[in-house]
N, C-alpha and C. Protein backbone atom coordinates (compact mmCIF):
# COMPACT_ATOMS: atom_id res chain seq x y z
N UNK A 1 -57.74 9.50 9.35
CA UNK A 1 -56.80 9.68 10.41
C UNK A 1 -57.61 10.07 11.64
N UNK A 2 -57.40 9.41 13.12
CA UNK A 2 -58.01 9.57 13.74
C UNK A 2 -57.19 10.60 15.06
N UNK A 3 -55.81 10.25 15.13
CA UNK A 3 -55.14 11.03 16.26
C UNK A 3 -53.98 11.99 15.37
N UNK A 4 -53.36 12.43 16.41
CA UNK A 4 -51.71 13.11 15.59
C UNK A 4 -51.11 12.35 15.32
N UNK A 5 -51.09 11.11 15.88
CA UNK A 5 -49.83 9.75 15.84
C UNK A 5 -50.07 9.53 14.61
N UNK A 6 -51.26 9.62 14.25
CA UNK A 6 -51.22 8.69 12.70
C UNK A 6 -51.41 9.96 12.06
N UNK A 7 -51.13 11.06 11.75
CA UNK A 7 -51.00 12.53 10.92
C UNK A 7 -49.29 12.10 11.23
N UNK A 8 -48.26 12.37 11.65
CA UNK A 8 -46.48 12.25 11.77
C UNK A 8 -46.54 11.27 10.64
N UNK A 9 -46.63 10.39 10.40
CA UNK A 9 -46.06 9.62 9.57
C UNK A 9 -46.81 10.12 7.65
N UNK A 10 -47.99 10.67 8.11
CA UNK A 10 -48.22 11.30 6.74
C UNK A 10 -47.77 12.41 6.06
N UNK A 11 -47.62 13.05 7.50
CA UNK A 11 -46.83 14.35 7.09
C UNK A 11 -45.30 14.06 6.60
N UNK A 12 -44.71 13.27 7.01
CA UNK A 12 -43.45 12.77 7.09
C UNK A 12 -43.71 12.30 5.32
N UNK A 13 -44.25 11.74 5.08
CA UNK A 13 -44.39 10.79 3.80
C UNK A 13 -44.78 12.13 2.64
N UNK A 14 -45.74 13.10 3.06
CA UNK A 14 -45.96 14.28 2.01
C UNK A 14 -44.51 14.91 1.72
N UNK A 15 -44.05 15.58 3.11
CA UNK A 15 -43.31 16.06 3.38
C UNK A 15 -41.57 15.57 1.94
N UNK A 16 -41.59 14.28 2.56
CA UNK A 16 -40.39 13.51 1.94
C UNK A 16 -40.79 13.55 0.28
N UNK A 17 -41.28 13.61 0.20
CA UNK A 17 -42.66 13.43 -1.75
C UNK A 17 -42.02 14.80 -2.25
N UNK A 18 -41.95 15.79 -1.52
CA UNK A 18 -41.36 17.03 -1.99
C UNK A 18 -39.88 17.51 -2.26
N UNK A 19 -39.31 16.84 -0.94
CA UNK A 19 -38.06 16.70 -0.85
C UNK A 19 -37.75 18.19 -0.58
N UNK A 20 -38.90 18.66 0.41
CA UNK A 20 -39.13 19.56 1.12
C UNK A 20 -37.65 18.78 2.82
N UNK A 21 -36.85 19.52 3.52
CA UNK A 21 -36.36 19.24 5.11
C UNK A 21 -37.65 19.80 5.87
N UNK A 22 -37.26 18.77 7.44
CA UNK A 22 -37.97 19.88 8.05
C UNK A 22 -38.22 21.31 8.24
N UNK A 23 -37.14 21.81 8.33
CA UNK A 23 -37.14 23.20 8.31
C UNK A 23 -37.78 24.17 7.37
N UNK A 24 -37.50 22.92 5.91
CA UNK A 24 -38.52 23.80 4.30
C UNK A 24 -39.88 23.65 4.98
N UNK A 25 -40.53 23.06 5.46
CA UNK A 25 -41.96 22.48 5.55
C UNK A 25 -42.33 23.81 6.29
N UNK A 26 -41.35 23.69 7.92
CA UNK A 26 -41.70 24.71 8.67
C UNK A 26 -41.72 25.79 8.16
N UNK A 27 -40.74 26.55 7.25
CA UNK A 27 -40.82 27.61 6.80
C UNK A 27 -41.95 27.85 6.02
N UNK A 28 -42.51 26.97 5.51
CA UNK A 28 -43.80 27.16 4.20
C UNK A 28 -45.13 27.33 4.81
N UNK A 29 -45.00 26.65 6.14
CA UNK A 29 -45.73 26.49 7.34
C UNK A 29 -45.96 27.75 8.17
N UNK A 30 -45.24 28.45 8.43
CA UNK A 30 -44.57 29.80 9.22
C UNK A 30 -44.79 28.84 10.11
N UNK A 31 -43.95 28.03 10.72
CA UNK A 31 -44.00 27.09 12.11
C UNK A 31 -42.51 27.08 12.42
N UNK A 32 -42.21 26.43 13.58
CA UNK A 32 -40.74 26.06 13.44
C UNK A 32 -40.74 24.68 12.95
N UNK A 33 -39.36 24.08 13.17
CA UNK A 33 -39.13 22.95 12.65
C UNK A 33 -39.15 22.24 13.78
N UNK A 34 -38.94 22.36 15.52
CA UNK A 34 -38.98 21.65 16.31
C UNK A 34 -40.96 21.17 15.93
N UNK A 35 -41.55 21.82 15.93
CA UNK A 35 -42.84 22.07 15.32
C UNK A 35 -43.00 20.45 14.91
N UNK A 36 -42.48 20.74 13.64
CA UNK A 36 -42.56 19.79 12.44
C UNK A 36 -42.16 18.51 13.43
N UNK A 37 -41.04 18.46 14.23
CA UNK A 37 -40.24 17.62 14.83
C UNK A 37 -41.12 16.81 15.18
N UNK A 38 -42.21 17.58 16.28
CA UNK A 38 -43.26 16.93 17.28
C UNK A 38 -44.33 16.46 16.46
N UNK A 39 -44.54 17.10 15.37
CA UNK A 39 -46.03 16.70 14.66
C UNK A 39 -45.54 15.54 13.83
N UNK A 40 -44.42 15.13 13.14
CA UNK A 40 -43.78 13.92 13.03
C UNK A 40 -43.99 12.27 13.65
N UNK A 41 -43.26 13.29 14.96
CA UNK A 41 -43.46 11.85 15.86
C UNK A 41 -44.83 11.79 16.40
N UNK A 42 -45.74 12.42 16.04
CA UNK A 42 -47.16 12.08 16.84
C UNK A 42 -47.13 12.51 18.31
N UNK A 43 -46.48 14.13 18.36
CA UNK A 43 -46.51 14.35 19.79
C UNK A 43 -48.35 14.37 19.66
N UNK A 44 -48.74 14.47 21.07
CA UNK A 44 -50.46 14.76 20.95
C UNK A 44 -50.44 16.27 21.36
N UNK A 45 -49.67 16.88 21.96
CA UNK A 45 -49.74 18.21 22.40
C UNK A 45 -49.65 19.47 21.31
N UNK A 46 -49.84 19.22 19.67
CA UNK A 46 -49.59 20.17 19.08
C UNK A 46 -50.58 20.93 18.70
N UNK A 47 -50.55 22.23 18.53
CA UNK A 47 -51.03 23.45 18.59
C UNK A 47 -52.22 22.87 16.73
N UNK A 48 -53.36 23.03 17.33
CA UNK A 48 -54.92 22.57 15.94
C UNK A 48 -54.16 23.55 14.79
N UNK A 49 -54.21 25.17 15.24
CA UNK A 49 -54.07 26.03 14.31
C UNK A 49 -52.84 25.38 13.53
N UNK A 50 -51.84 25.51 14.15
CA UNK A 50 -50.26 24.58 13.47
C UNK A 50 -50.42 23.78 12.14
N UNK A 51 -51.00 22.91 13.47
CA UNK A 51 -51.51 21.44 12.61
C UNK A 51 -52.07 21.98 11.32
N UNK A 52 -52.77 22.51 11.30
CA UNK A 52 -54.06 23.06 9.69
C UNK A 52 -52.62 23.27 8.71
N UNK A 53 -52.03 24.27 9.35
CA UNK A 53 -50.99 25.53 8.61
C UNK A 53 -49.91 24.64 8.03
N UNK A 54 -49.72 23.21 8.56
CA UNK A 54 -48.86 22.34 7.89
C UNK A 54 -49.43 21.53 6.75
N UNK A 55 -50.15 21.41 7.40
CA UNK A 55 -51.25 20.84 6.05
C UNK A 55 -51.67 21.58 4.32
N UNK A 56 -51.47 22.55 5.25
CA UNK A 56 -52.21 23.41 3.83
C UNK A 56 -50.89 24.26 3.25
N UNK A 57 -49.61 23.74 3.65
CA UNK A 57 -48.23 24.40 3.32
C UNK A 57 -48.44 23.39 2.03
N UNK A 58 -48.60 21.96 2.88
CA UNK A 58 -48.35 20.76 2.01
C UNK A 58 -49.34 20.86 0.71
N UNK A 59 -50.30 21.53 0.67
CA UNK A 59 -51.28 21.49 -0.59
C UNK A 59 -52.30 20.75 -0.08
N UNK A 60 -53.25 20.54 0.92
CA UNK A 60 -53.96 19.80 1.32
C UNK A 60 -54.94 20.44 2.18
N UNK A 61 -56.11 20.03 1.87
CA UNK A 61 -56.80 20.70 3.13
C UNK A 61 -57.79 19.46 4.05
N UNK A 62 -58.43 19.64 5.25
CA UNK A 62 -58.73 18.55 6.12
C UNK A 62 -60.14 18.59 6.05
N UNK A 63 -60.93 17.47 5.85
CA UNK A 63 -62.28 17.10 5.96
C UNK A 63 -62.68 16.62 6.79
N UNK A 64 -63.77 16.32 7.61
CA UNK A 64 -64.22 15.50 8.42
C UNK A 64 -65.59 14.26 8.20
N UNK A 65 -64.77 13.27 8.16
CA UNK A 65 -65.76 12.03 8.13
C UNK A 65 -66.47 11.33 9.33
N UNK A 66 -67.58 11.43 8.48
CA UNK A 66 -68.62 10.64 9.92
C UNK A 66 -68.30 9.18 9.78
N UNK A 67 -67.85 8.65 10.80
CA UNK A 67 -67.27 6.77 10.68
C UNK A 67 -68.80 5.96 10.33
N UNK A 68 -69.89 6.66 10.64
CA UNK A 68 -71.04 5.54 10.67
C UNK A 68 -71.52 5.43 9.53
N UNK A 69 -71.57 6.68 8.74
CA UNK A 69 -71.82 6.84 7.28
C UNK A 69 -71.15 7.38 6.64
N UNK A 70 -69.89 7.41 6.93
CA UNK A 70 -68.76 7.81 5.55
C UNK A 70 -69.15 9.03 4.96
N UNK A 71 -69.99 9.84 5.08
CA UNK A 71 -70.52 11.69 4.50
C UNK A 71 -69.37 12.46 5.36
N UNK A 72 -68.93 13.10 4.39
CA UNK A 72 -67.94 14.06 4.60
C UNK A 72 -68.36 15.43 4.85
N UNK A 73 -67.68 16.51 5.40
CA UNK A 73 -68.22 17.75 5.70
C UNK A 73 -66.95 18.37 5.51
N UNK A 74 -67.32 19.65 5.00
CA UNK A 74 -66.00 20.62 5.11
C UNK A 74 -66.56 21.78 6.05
């Protein structure tokens, strides 16, 4: 994943897998759900810390890949 635009539709897809609402996510999140709303649709303006805290509500945590050689870093 390279922007937020393309994180909304994954989160959306984890999210739905649980059958978690927005509001469950946010709550698991300590976020709101307008929150969830924006990180959904791929606002670009959302808060990094957020972003992590939804992620890791979901059971997931974020790596970073180098595109030229595919080596990952945590």
């Amino acid at each position: 994943m390279r922007t937020v635009r393309e994180a909304g539709p994954l989160v959306r897809e984890l999210r739905d897998e649980r059958g978690w609402s927005q509001a469950e996510l946010g709550r698991r999140a300590n976020v709101s759900r307008t929150f969830v709303i924006d990180l959904e649709s791929g606002k670009a303006t959302v808060e990094t810390s957020k972003f992590m805290d939804v992620f890791q509500a979901l059971g997931f945590e974020l790596a970073i890949r180098n595109t030229e050689t595919g080596n990952v870093r945590w």
